[in-house]
Protein backbone atom coordinates (compact mmCIF):
# COMPACT_ATOMS: atom_id res chain seq x y z
CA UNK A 1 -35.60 -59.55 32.73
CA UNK A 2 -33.26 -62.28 31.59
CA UNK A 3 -32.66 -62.19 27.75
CA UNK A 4 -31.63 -65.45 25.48
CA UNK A 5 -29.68 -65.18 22.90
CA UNK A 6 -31.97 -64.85 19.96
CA UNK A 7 -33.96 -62.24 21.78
CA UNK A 8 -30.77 -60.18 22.46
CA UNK A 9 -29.73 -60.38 18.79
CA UNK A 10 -33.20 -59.31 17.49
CA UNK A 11 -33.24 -56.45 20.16
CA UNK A 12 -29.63 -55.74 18.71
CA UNK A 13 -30.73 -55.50 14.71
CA UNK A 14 -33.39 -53.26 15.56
CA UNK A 15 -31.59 -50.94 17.23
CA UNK A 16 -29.22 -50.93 14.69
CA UNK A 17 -31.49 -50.40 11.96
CA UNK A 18 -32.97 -47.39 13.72
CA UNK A 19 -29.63 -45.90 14.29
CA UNK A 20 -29.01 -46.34 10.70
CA UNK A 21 -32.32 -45.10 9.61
CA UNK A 22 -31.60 -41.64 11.74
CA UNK A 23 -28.29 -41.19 10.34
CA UNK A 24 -29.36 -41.61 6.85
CA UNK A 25 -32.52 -39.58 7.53
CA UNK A 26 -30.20 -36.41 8.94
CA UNK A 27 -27.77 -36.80 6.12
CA UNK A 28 -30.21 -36.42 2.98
CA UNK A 29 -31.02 -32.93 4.21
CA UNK A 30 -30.39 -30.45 1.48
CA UNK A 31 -27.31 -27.79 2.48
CA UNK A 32 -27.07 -24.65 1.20
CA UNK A 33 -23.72 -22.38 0.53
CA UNK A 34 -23.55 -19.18 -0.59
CA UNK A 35 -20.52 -16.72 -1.38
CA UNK A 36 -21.01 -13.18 -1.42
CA UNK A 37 -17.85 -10.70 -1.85
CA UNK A 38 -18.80 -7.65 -0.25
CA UNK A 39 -15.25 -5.56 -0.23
CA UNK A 40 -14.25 -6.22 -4.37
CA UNK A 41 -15.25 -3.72 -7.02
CA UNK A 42 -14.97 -4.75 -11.29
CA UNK A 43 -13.03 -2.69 -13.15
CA UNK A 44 -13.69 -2.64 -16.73
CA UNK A 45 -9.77 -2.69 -17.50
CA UNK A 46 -8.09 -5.67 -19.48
CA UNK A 47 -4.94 -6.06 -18.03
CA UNK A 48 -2.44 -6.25 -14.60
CA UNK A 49 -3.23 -3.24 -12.13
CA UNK A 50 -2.78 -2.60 -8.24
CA UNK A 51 -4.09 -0.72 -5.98
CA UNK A 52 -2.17 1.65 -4.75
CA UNK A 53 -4.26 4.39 -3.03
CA UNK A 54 -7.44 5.59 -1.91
CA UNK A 55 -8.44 9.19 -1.73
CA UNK A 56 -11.32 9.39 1.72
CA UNK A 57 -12.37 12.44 0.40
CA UNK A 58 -13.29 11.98 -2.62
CA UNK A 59 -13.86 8.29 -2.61
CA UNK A 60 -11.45 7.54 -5.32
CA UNK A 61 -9.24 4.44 -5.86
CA UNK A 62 -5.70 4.63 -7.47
CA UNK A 63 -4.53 1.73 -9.45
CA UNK A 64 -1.56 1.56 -11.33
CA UNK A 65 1.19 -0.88 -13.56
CA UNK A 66 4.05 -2.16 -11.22
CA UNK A 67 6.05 0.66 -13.45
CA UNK A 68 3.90 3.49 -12.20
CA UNK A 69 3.74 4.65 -15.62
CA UNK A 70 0.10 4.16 -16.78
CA UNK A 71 -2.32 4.57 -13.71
CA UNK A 72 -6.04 4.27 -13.43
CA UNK A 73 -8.73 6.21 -11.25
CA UNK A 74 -12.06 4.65 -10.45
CA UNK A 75 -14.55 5.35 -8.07
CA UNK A 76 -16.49 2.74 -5.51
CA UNK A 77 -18.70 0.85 -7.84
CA UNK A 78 -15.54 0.12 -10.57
CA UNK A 79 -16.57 2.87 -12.59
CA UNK A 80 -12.81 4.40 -14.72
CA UNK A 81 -13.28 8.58 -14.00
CA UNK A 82 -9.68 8.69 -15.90
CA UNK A 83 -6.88 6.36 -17.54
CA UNK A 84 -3.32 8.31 -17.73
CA UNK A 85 0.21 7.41 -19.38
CA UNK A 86 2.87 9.70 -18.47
CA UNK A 87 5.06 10.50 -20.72
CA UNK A 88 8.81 11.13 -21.20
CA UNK A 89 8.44 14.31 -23.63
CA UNK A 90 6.15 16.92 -24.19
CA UNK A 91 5.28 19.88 -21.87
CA UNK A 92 5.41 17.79 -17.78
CA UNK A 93 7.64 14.84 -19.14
CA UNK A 94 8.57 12.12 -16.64
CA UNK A 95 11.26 10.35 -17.04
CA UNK A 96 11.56 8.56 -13.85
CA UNK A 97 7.90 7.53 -11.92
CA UNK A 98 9.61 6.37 -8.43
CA UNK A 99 6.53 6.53 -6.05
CA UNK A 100 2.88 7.04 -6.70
CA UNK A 101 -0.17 8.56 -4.74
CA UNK A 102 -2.91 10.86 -3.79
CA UNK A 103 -1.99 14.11 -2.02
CA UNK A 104 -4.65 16.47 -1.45
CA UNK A 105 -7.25 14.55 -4.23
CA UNK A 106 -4.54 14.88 -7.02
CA UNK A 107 -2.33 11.60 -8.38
CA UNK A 108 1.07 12.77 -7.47
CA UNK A 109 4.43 11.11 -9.17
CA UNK A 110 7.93 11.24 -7.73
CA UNK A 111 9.79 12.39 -10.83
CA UNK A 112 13.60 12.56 -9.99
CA UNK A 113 15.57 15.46 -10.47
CA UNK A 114 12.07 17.44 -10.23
CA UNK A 115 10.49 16.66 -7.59
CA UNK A 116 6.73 15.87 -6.88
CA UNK A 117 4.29 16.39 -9.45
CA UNK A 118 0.58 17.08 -8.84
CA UNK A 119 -1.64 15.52 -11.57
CA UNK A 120 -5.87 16.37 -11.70
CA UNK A 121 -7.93 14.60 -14.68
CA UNK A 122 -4.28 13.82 -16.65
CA UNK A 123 -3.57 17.49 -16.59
CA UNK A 124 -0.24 18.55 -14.06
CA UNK A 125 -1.52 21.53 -11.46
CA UNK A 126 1.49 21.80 -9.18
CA UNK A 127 4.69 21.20 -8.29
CA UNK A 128 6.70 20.59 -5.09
CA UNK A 129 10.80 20.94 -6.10
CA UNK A 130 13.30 19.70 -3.46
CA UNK A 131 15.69 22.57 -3.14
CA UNK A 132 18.82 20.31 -3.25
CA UNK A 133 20.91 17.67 -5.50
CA UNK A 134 19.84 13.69 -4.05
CA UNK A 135 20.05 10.60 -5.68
CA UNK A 136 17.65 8.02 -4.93
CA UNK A 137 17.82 3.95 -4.45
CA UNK A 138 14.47 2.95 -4.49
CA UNK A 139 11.04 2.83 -5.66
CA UNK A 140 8.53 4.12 -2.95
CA UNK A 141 5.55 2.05 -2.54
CA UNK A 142 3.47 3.97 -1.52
CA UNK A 143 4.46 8.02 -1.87
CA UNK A 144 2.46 9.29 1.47
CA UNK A 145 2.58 12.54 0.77
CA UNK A 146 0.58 14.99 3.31
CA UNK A 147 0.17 18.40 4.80
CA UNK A 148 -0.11 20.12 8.27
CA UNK A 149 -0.26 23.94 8.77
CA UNK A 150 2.35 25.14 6.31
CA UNK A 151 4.27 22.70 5.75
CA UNK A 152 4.27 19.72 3.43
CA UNK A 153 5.51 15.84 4.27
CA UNK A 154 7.23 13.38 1.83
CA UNK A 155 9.62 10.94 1.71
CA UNK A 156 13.16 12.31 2.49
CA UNK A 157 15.66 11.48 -0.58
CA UNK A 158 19.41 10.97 -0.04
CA UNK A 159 21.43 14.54 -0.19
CA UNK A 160 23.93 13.56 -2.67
CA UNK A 161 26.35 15.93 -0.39
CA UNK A 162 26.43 13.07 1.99
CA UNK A 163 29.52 11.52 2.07
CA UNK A 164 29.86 8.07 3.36
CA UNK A 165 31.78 5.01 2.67
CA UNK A 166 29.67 3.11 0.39
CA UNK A 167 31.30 -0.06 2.27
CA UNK A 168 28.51 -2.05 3.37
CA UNK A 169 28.00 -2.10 6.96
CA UNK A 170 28.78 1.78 7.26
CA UNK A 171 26.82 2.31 4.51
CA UNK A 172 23.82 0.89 6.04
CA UNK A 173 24.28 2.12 9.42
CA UNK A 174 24.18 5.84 7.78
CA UNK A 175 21.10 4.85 5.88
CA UNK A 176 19.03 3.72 9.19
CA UNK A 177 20.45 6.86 10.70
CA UNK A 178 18.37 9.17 7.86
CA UNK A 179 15.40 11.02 8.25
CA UNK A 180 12.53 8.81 6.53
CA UNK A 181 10.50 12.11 6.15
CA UNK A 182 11.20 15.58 5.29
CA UNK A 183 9.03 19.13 5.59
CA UNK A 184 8.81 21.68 3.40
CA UNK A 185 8.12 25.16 4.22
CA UNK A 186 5.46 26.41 1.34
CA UNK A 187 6.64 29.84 1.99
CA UNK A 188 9.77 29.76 2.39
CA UNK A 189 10.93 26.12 0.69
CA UNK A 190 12.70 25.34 3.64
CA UNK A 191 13.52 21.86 4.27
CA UNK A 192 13.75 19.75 7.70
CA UNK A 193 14.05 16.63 8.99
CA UNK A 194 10.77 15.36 10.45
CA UNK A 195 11.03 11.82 11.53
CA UNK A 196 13.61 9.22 12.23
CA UNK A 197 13.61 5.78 13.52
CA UNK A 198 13.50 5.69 17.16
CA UNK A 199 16.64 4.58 18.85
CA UNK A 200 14.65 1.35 20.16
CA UNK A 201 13.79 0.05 16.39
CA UNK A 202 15.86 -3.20 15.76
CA UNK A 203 16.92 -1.60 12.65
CA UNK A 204 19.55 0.00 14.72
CA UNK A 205 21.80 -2.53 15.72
CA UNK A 206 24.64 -3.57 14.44
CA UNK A 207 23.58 -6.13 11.84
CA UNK A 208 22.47 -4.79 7.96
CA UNK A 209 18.88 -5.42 7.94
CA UNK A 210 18.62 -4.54 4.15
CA UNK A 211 17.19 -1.93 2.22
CA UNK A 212 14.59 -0.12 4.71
CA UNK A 213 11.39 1.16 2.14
CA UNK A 214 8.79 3.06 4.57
CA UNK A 215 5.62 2.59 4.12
CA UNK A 216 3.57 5.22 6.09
CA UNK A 217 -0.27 6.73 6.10
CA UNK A 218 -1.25 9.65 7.92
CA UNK A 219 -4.02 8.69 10.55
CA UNK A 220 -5.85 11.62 11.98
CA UNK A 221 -3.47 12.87 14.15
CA UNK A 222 -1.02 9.91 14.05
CA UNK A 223 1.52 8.54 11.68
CA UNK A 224 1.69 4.90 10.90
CA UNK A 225 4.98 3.49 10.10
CA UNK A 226 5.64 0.23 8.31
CA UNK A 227 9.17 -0.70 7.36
């Protein structure tokens, strides 16, 4: 059929108007959003916290001050089961909170020269003592502490017998060349060296990659290790 050119042109409005019409028609539908946080907890606590732990067992969140100092416990719906400040006198002082975290259900505090202490509702039930002078550089993350058998696992401090030039490429090299984790006999308080880096980590080159922090959680049966 042949067309003329008013005939094309009203063919052309109307089929422009009825696009129009559809768009507009589709776009006034109403859309809905909705936000729902399904892996957040409220903790009635007025001020900065972290989390730093969480006990499987007994379904129990660790939060603490950047300082490790003041820490809080809650369970899964927010709820505070117990708000501690340690404290530099009275009967278990510490002076120095270096690394915090759950071992065995108990909030455990690296407290240099000491050791580990073992802390249940604010009161201290035990003690693990490194039976040798160290000195320490850092402040552990996260303090990982664990058991298998008889023995006990936690972060290896330097042996202040080790003697090194404190120059720094040698100094680092040494550093790399540590054992990250150390056992302890509970019998017998023997000490060993439980895990290094392996040979293939890029850590061990010849360039100074920093100060290496580890960062590890006992899996099951496996030990994951973040540097």
């Amino acid at each position: 059929m042949k067309l003329n050119l008013p005939h094309f042109v009203l063919i052309t409005l109307v089929i422009s108007n009825f696009s129009c019409g559809e768009k507009t028609e589709s776009e006034s539908a109403s859309k809905t959003f909705s936000l729902e946080i399904t892996d957040s907890v409220q903790v009635d606590y007025l001020g900065e916290m972290m989390l730093l732990d969480y006990d499987p067992k007994t379904d129990k969140y660790l939060l603490t001050t950047d300082s490790y100092y003041e820490y809080l416990e809650v369970d899964g719906n927010g709820k505070i089961l117990n708000h501690h400040k340690f404290s530099e006198d009275g009967i278990d002082p510490v002076g120095q909170a270096l690394g915090l975290g759950y071992f065995n259900g108990d909030v455990t505090v690296f407290n240099p020269p000491k050791g580990y202490y073992m802390f249940r509702d604010s009161t201290k039930v035990g003690e693990v003592t490194i039976p040798y002078s160290y000195q320490v550089f850092m402040m552990y993350p996260k303090l990982g502490m664990f058991e298998s058998g008889n023995k006990i696992f936690y972060p290896k401090p330097w042996p202040e017998t080790l003697a090194i030039n404190m120059e720094e490429g040698e100094f680092y090299r040494e550093l790399y060349n540590l054992p990250i984790i150390e056992s302890q006999d509970k019998t017998t308080g023997d000490t060993l060296g439980a895990l290094r880096l392996p040979e293939t980590s890029v850590l061990m080159g010849d360039q100074v990659h920093g100060f290496p922090i580890p960062v590890y959680t006992l899996d099951q049966e496996k030990l994951l290790l973040s540097m």
